[in-house]
N, C-alpha and C. Protein backbone atom coordinates (compact mmCIF):
# COMPACT_ATOMS: atom_id res chain seq x y z
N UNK A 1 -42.25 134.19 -78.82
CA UNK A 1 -41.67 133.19 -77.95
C UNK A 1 -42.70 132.08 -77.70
N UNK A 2 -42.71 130.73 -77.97
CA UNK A 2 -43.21 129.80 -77.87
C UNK A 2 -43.37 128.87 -76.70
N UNK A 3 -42.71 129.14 -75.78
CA UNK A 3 -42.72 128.66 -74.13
C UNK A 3 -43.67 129.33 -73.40
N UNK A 4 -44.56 128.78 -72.92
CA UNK A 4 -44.99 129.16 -71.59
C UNK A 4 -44.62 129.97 -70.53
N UNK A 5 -44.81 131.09 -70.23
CA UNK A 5 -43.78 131.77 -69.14
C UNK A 5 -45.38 132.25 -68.51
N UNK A 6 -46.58 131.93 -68.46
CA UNK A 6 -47.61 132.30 -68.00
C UNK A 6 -47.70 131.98 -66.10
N UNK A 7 -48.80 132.43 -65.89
CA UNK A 7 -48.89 131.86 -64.39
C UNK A 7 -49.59 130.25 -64.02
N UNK A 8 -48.20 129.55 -63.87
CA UNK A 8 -48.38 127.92 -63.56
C UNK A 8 -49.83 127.58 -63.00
N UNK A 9 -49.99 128.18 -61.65
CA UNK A 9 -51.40 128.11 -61.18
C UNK A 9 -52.82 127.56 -62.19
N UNK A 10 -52.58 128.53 -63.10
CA UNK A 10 -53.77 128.91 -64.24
C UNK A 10 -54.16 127.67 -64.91
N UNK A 11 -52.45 126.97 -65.03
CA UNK A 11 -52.42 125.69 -65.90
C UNK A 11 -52.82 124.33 -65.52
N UNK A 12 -52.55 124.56 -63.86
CA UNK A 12 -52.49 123.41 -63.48
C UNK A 12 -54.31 123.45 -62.57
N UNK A 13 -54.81 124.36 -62.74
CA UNK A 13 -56.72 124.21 -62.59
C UNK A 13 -57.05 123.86 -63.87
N UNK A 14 -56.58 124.06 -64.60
CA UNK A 14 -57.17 123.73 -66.33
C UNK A 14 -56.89 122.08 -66.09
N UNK A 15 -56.03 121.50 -65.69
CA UNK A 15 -56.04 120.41 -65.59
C UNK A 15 -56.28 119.59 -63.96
N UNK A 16 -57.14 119.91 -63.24
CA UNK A 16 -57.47 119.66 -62.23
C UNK A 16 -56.51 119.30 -61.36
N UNK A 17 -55.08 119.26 -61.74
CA UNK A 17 -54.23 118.47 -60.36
C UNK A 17 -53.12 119.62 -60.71
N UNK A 18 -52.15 119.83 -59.81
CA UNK A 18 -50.82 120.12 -59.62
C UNK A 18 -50.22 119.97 -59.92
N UNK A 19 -50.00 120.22 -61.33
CA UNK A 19 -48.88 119.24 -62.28
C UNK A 19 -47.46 119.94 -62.31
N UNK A 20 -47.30 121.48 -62.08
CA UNK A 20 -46.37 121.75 -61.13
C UNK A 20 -45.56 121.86 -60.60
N UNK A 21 -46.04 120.68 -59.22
CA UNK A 21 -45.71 120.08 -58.10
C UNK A 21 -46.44 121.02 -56.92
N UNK A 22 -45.98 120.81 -55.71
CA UNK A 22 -46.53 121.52 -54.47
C UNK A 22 -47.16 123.42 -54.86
N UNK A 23 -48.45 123.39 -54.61
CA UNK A 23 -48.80 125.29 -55.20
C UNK A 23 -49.67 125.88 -54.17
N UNK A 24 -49.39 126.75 -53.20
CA UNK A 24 -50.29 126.99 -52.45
C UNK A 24 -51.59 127.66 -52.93
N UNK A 25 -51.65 128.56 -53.91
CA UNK A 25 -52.87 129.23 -54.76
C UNK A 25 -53.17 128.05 -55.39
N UNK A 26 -53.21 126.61 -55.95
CA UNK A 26 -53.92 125.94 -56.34
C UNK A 26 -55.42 125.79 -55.95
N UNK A 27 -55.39 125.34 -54.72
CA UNK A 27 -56.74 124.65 -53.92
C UNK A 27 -57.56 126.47 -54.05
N UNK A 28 -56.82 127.44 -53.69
CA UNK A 28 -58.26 128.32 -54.01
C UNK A 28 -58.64 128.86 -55.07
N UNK A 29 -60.24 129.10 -55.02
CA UNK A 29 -61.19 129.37 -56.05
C UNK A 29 -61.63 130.62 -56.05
N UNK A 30 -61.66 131.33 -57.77
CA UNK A 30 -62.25 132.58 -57.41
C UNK A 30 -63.56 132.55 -57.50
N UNK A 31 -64.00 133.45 -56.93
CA UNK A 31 -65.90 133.52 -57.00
C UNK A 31 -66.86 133.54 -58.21
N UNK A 32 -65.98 133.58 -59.35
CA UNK A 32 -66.46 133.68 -60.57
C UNK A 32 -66.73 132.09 -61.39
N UNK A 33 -65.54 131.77 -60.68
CA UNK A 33 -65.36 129.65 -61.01
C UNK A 33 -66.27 128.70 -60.22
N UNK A 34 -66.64 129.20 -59.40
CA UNK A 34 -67.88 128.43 -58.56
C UNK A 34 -69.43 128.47 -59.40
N UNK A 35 -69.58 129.32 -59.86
CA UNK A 35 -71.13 129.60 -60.85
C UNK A 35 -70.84 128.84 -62.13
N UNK A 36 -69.71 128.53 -62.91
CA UNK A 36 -69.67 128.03 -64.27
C UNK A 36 -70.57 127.22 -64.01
N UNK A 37 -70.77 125.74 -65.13
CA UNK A 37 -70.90 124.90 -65.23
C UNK A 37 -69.68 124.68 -66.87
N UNK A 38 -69.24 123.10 -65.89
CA UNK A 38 -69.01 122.68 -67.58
C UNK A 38 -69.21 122.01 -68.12
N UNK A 39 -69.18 121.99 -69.59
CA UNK A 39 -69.67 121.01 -70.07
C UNK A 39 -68.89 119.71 -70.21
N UNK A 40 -69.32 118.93 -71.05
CA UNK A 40 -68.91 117.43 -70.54
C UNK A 40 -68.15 117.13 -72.10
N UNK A 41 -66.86 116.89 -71.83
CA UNK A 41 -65.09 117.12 -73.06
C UNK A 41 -65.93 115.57 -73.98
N UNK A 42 -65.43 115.86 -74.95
CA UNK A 42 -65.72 114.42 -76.21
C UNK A 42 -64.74 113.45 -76.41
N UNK A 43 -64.48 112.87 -76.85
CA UNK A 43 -63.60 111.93 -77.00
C UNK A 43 -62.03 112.38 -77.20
N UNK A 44 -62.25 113.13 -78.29
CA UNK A 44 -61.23 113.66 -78.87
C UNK A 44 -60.42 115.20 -77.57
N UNK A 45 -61.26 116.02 -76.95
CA UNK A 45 -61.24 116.57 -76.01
C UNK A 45 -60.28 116.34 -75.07
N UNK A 46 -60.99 114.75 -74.52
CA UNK A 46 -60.01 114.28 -73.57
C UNK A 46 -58.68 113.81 -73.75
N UNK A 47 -58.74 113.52 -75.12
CA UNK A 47 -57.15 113.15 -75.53
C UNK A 47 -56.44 114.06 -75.63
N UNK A 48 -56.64 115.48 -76.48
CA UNK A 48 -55.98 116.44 -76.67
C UNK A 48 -55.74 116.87 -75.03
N UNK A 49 -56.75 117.01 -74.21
CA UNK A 49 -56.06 117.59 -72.52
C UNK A 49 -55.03 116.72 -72.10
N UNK A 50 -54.98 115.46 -72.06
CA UNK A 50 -53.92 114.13 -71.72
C UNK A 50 -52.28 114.88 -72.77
N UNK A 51 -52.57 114.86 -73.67
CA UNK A 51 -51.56 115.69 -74.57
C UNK A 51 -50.73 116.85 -74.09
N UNK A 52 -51.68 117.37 -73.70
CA UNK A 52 -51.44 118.65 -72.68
C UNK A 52 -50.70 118.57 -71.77
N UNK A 53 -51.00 117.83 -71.13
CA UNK A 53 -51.14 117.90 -69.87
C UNK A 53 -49.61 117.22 -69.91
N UNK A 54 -49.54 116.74 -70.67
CA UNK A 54 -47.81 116.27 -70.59
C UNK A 54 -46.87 117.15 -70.81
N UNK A 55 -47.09 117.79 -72.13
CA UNK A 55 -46.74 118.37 -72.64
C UNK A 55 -46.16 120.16 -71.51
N UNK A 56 -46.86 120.13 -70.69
CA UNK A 56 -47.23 121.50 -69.56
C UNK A 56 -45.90 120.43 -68.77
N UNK A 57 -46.71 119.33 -68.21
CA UNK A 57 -45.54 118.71 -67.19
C UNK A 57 -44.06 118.81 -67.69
N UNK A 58 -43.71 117.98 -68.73
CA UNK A 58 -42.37 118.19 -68.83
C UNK A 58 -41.85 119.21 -69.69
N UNK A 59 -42.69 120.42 -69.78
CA UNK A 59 -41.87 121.31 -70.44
C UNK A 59 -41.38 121.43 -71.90
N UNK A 60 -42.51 120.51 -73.04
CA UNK A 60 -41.58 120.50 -73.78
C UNK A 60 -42.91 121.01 -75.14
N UNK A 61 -42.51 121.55 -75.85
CA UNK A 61 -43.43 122.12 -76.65
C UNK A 61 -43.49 121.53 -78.21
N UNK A 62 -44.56 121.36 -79.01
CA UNK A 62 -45.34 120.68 -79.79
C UNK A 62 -45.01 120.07 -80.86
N UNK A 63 -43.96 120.35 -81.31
CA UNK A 63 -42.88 119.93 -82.46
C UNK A 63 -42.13 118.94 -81.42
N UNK A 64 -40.87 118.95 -80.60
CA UNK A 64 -40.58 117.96 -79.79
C UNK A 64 -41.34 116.68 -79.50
N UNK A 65 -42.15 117.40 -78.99
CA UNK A 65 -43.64 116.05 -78.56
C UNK A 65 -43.70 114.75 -79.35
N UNK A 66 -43.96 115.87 -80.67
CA UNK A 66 -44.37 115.01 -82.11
C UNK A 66 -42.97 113.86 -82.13
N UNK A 67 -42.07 114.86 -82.48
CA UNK A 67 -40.78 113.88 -82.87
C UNK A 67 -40.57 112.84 -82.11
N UNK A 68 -40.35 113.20 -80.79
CA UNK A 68 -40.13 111.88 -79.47
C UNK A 68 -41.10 110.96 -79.69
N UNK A 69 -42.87 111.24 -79.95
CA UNK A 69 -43.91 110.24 -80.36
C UNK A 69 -43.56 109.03 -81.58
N UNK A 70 -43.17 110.03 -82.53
CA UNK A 70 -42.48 109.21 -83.73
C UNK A 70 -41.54 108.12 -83.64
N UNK A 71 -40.45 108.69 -82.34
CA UNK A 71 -39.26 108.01 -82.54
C UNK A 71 -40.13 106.26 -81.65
N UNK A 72 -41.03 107.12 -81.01
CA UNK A 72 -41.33 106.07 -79.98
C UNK A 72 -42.14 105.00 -80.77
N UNK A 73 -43.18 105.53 -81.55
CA UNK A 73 -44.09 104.28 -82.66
C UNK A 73 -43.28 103.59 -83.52
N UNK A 74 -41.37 104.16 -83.43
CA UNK A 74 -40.75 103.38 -84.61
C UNK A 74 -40.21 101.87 -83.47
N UNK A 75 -40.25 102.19 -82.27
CA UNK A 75 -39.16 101.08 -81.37
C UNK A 75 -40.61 99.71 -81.50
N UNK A 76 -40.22 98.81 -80.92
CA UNK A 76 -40.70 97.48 -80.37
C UNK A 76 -41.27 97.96 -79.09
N UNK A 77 -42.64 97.29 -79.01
CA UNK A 77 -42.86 97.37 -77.27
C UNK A 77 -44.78 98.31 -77.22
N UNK A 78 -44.76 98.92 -76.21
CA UNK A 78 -45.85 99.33 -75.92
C UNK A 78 -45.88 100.84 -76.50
N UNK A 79 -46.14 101.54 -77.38
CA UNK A 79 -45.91 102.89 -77.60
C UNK A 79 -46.11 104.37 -76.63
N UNK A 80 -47.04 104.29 -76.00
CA UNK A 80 -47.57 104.85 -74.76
C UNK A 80 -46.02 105.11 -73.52
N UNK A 81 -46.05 103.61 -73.39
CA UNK A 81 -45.15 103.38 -72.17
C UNK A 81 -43.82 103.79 -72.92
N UNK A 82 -43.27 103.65 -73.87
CA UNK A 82 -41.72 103.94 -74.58
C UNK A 82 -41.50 105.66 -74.79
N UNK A 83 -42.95 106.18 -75.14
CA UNK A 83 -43.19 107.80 -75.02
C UNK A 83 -42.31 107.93 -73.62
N UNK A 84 -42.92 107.89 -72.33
CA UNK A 84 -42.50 108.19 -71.34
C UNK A 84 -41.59 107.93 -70.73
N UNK A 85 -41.08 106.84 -71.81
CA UNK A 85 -39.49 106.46 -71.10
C UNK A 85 -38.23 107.38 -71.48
N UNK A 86 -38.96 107.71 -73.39
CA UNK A 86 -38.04 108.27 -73.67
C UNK A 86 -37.60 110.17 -73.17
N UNK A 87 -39.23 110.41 -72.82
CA UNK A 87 -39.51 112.00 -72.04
C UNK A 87 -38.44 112.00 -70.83
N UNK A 88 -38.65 110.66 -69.87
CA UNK A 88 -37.74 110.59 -68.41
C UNK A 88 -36.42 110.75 -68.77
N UNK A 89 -36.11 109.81 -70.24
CA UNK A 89 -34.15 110.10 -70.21
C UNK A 89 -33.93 111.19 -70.46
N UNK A 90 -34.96 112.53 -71.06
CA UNK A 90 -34.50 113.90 -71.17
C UNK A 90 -33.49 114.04 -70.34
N UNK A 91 -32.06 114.78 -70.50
CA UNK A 91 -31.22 115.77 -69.55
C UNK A 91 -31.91 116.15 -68.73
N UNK A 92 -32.97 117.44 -69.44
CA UNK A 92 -33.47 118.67 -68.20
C UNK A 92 -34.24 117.91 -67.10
N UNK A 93 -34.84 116.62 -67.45
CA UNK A 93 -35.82 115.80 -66.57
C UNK A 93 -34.83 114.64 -65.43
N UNK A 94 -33.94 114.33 -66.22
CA UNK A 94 -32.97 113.80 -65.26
C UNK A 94 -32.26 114.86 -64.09
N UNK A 95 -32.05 115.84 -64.29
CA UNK A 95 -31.40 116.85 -63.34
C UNK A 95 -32.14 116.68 -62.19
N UNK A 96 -33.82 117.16 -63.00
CA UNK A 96 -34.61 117.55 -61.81
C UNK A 96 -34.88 116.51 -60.75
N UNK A 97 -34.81 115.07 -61.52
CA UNK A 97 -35.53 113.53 -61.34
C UNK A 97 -34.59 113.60 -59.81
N UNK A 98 -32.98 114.09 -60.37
CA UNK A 98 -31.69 113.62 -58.95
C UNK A 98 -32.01 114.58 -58.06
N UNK A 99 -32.64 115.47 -58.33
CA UNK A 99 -32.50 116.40 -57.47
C UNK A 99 -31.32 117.58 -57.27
N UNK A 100 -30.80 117.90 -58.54
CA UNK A 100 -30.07 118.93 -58.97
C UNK A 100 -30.70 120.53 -59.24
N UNK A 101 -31.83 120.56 -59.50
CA UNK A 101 -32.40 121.84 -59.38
C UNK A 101 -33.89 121.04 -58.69
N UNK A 102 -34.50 122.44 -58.65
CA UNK A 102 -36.45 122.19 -57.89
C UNK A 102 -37.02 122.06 -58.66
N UNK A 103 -37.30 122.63 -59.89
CA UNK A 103 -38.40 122.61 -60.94
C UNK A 103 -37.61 122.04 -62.19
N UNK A 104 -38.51 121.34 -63.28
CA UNK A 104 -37.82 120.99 -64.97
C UNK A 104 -37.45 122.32 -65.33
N UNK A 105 -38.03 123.63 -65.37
CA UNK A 105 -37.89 124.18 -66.04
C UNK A 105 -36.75 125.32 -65.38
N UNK A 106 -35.99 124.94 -64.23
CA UNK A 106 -34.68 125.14 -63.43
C UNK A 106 -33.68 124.45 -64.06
N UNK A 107 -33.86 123.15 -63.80
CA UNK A 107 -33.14 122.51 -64.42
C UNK A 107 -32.81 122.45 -66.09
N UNK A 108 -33.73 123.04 -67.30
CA UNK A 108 -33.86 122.99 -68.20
C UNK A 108 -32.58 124.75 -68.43
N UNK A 109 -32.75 125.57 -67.88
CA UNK A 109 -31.85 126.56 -67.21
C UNK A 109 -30.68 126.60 -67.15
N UNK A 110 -30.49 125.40 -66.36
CA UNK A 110 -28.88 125.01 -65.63
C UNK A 110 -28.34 124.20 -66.81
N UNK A 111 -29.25 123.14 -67.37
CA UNK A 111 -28.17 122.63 -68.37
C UNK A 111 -28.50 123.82 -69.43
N UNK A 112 -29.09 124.88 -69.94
CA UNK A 112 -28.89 125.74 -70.91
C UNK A 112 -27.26 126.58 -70.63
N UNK A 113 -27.62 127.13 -69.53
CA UNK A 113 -26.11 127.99 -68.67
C UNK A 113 -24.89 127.02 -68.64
N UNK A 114 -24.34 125.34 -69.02
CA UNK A 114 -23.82 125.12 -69.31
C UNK A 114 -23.25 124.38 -67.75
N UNK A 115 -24.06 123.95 -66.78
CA UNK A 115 -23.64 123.84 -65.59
C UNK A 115 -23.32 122.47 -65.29
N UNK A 116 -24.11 121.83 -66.46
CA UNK A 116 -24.32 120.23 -66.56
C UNK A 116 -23.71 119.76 -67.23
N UNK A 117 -22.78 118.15 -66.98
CA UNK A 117 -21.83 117.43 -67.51
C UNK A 117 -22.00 116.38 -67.66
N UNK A 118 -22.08 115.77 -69.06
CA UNK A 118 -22.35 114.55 -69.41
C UNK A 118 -21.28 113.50 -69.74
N UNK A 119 -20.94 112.56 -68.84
CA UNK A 119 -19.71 111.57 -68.95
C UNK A 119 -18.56 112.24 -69.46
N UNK A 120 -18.83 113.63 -68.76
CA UNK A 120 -17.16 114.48 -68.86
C UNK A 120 -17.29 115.68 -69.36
N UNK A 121 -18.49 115.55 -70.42
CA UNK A 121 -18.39 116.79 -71.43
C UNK A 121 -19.64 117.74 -71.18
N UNK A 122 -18.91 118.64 -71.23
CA UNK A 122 -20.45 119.86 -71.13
C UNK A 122 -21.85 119.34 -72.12
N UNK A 123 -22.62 119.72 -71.52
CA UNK A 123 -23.85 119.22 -72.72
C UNK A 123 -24.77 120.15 -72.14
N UNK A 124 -25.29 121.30 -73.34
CA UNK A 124 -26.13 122.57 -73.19
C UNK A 124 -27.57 122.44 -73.70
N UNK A 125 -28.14 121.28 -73.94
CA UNK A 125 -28.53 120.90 -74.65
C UNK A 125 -29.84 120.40 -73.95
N UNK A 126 -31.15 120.94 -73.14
CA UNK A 126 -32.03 120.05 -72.67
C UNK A 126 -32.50 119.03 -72.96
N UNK A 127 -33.03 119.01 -74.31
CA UNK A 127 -33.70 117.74 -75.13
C UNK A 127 -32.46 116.73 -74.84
N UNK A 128 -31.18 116.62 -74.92
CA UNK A 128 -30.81 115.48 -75.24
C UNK A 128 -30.69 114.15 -74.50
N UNK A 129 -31.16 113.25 -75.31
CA UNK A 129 -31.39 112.05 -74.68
C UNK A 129 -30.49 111.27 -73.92
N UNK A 130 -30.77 110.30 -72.94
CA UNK A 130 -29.59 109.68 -71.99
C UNK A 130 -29.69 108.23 -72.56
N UNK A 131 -28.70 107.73 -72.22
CA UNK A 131 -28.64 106.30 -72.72
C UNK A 131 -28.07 105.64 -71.37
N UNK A 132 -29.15 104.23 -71.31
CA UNK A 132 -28.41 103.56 -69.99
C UNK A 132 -26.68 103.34 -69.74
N UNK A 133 -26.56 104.35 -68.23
CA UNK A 133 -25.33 104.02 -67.86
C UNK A 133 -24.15 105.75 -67.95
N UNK A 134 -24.90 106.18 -68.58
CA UNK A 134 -24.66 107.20 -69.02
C UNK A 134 -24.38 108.47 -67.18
N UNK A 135 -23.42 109.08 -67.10
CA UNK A 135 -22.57 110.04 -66.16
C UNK A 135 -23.26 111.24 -65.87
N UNK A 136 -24.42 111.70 -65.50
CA UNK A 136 -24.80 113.19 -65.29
C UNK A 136 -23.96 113.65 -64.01
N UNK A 137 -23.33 114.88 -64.27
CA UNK A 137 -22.69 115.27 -63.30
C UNK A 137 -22.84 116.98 -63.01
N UNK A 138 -22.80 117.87 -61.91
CA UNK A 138 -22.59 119.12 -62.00
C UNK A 138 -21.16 119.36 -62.06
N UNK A 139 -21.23 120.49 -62.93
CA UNK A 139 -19.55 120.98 -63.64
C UNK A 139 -18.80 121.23 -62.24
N UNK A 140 -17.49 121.38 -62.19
CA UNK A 140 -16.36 121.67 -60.79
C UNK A 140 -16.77 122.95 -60.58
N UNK A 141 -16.74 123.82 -61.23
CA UNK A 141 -17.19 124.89 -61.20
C UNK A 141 -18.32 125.80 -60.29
N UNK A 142 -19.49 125.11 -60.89
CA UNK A 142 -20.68 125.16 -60.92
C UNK A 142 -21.22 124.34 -59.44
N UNK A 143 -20.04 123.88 -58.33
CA UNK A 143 -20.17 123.09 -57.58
C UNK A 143 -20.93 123.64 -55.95
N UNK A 144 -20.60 125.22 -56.51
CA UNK A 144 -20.85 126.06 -54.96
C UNK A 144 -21.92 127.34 -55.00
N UNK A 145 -22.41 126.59 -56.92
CA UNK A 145 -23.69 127.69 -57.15
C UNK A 145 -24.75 126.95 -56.39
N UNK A 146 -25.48 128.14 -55.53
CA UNK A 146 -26.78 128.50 -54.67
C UNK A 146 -27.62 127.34 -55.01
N UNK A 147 -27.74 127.95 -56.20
CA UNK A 147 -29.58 127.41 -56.38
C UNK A 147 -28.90 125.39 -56.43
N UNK A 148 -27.94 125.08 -56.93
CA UNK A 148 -27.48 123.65 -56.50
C UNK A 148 -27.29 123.25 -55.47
N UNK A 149 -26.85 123.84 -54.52
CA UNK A 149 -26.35 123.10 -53.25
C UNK A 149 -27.62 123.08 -52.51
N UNK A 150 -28.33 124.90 -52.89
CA UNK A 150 -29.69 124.48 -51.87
C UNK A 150 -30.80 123.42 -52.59
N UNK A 151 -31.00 123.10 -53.27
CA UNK A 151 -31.74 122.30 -54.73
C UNK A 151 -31.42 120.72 -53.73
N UNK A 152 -30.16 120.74 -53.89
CA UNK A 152 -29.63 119.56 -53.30
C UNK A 152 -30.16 119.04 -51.68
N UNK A 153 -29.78 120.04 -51.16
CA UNK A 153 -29.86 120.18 -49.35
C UNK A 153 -31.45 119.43 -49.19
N UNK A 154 -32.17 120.32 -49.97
CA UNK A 154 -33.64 119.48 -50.19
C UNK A 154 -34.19 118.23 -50.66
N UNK A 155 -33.07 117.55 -50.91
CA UNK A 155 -33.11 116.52 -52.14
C UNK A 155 -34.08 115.35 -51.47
N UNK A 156 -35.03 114.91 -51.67
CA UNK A 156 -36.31 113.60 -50.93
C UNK A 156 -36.08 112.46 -51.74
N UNK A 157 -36.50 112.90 -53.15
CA UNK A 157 -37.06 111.95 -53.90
C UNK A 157 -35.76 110.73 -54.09
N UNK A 158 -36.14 109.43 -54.64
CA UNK A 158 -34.70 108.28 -55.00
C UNK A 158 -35.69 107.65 -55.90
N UNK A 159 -35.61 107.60 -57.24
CA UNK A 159 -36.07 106.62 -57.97
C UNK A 159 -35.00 105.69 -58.55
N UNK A 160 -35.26 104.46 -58.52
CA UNK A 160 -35.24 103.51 -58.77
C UNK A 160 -34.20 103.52 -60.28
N UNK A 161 -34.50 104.06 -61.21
CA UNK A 161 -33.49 103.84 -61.80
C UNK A 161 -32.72 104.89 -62.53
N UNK A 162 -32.89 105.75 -61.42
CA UNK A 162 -31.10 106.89 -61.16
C UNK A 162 -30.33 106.64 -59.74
N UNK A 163 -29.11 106.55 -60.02
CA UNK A 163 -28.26 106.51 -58.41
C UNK A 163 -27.27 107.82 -58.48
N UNK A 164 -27.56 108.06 -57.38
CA UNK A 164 -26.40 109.46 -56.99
C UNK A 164 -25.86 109.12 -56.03
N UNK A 165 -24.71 110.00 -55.95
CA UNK A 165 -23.39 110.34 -55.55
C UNK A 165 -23.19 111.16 -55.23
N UNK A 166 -23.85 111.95 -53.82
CA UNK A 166 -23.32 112.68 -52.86
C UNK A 166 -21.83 113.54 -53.02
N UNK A 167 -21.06 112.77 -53.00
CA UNK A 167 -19.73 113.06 -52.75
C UNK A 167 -19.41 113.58 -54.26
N UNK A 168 -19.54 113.23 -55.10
CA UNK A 168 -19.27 113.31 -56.45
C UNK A 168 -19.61 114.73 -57.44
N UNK A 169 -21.44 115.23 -56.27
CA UNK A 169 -22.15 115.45 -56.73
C UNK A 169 -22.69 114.83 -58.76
N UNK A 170 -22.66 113.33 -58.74
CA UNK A 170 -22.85 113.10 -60.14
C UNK A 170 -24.22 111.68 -59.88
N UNK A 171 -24.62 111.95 -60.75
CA UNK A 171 -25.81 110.62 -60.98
C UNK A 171 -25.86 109.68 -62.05
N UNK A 172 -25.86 108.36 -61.62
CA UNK A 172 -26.13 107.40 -63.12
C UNK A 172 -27.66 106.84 -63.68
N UNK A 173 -27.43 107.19 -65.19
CA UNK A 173 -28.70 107.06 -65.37
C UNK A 173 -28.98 105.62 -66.31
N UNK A 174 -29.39 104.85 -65.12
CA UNK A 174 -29.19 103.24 -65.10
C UNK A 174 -29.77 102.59 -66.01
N UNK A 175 -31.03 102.63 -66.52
CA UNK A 175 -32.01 102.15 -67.33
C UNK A 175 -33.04 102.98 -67.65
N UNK A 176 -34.18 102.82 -68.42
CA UNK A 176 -34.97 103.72 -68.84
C UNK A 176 -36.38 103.17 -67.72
N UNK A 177 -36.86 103.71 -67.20
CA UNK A 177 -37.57 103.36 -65.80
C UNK A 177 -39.39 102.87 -66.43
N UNK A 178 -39.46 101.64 -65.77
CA UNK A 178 -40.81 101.24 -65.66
C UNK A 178 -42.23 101.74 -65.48
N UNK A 179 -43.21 101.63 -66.24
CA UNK A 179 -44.22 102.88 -66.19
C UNK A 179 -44.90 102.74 -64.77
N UNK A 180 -44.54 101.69 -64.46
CA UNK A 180 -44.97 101.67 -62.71
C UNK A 180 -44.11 102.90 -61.80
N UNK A 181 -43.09 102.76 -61.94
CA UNK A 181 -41.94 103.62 -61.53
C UNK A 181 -42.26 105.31 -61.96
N UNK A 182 -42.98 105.65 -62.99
CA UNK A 182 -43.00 106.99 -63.06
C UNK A 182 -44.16 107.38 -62.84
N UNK A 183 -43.85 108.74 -61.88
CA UNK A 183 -45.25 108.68 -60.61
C UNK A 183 -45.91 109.74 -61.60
N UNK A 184 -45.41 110.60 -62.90
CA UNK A 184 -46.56 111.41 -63.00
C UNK A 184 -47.87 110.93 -63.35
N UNK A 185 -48.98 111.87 -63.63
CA UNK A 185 -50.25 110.94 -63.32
C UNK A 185 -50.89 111.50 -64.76
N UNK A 186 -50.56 110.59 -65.62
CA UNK A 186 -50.78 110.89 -67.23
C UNK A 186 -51.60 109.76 -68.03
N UNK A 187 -52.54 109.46 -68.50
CA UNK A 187 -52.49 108.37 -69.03
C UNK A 187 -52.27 108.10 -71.02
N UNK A 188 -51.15 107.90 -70.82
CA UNK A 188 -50.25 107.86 -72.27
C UNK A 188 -51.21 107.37 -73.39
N UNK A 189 -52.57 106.37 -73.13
CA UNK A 189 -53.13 105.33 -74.03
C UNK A 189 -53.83 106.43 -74.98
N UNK A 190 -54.06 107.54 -74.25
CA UNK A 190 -55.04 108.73 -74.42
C UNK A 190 -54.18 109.56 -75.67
N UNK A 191 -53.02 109.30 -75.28
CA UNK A 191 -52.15 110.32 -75.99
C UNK A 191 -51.66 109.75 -77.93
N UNK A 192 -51.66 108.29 -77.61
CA UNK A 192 -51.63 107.89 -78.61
C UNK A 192 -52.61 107.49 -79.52
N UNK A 193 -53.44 106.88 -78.61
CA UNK A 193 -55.00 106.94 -80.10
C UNK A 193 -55.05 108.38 -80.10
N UNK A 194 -54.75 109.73 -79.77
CA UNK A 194 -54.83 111.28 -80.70
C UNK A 194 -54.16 111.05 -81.40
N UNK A 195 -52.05 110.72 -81.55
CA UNK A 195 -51.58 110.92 -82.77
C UNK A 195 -51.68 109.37 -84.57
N UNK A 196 -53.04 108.34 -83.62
CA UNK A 196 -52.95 107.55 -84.12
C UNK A 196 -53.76 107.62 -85.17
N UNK A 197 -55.17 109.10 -85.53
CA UNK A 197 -55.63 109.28 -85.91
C UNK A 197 -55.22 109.28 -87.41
């Protein structure tokens, strides 16, 4: 099995921040991690962790990566910044983005289980891409499962270019969002001089 099912914690000290999201065992240290020293990453080092480190965030494993990189060095524009636009229109990342499940990899779940509806039609499918304007909705069904309504009840976040619908329970996914606009804390430039090699 090629997914990650390890302890998140582990992953997100390897990369100094909470990538995550909120972890109470983050901030502590065992007594064994205080004596290291480390050494100091090379060029190439730091790119491959930036790689990572995305790659951990949205859940998506090393073949994917590649392809979405590809599709992204074929468009017009900044390559870096078009990577991450095209990672955000993911399904499983839009669910989580509205606040339809807590974690990507909940949400990556719910649209596997078939819970998620795309401009009408079931779509089981995490990877698949959204196109501006495009209908995410939870199925009729699927309207009075738990982990949604409470997912929901919690709901904080509003970015800018998804709008939801309360009443509908459905979200539109408006445009492909500005690298100002996406708060994870990645720096993409890193990611592409690695596959530019």
């Amino acid at each position: 099995m090629a997914r990650y099912i390890g302890p998140k914690t582990k992953i997100a000290r390897k990369f100094k921040e909470p990538i995550y999201g909120a972890d109470k065992y983050f901030e502590r240290k065992s007594q064994s991690a205080r004596g290291k020293r480390t050494s100091k990453a090379s060029e190439y080092g730091k790119q491959l962790q930036e790689k990572q480190k995305a790659k951990y965030t949205y859940g998506i494993l090393e073949r994917q990566f590649k392809n979405v990189f590809h599709v992204a060095s074929a468009k017009k524009g900044v390559t870096g910044e078009i990577l991450l636009q095209l990672i955000e229109a993911r399904l499983d990342n839009v669910v989580y983005r509205l606040g339809i499940a807590p974690t990507r990899a909940a949400a990556r779940q719910l649209v596997s289980h078939k819970h998620i509806m795309v401009n009408g039609n079931v779509v089981n499918i995490p990877s698949y891409t959204l196109k501006p304007n495009d209908i995410v909705s939870v199925r009729e069904r699927s309207k009075s499962c738990e982990v949604i309504v409470d997912s929901l009840s919690r709901r904080t976040n509003s970015y800018e270019w998804l709008e939801w619908d309360a009443n509908s329970m459905s979200g539109k996914f408006m445009q492909y969002p500005e690298r100002a606009s996406i708060p994870e804390n990645i720096d993409e430039q890193l990611i592409v001089e690695l596959y530019s090699k």
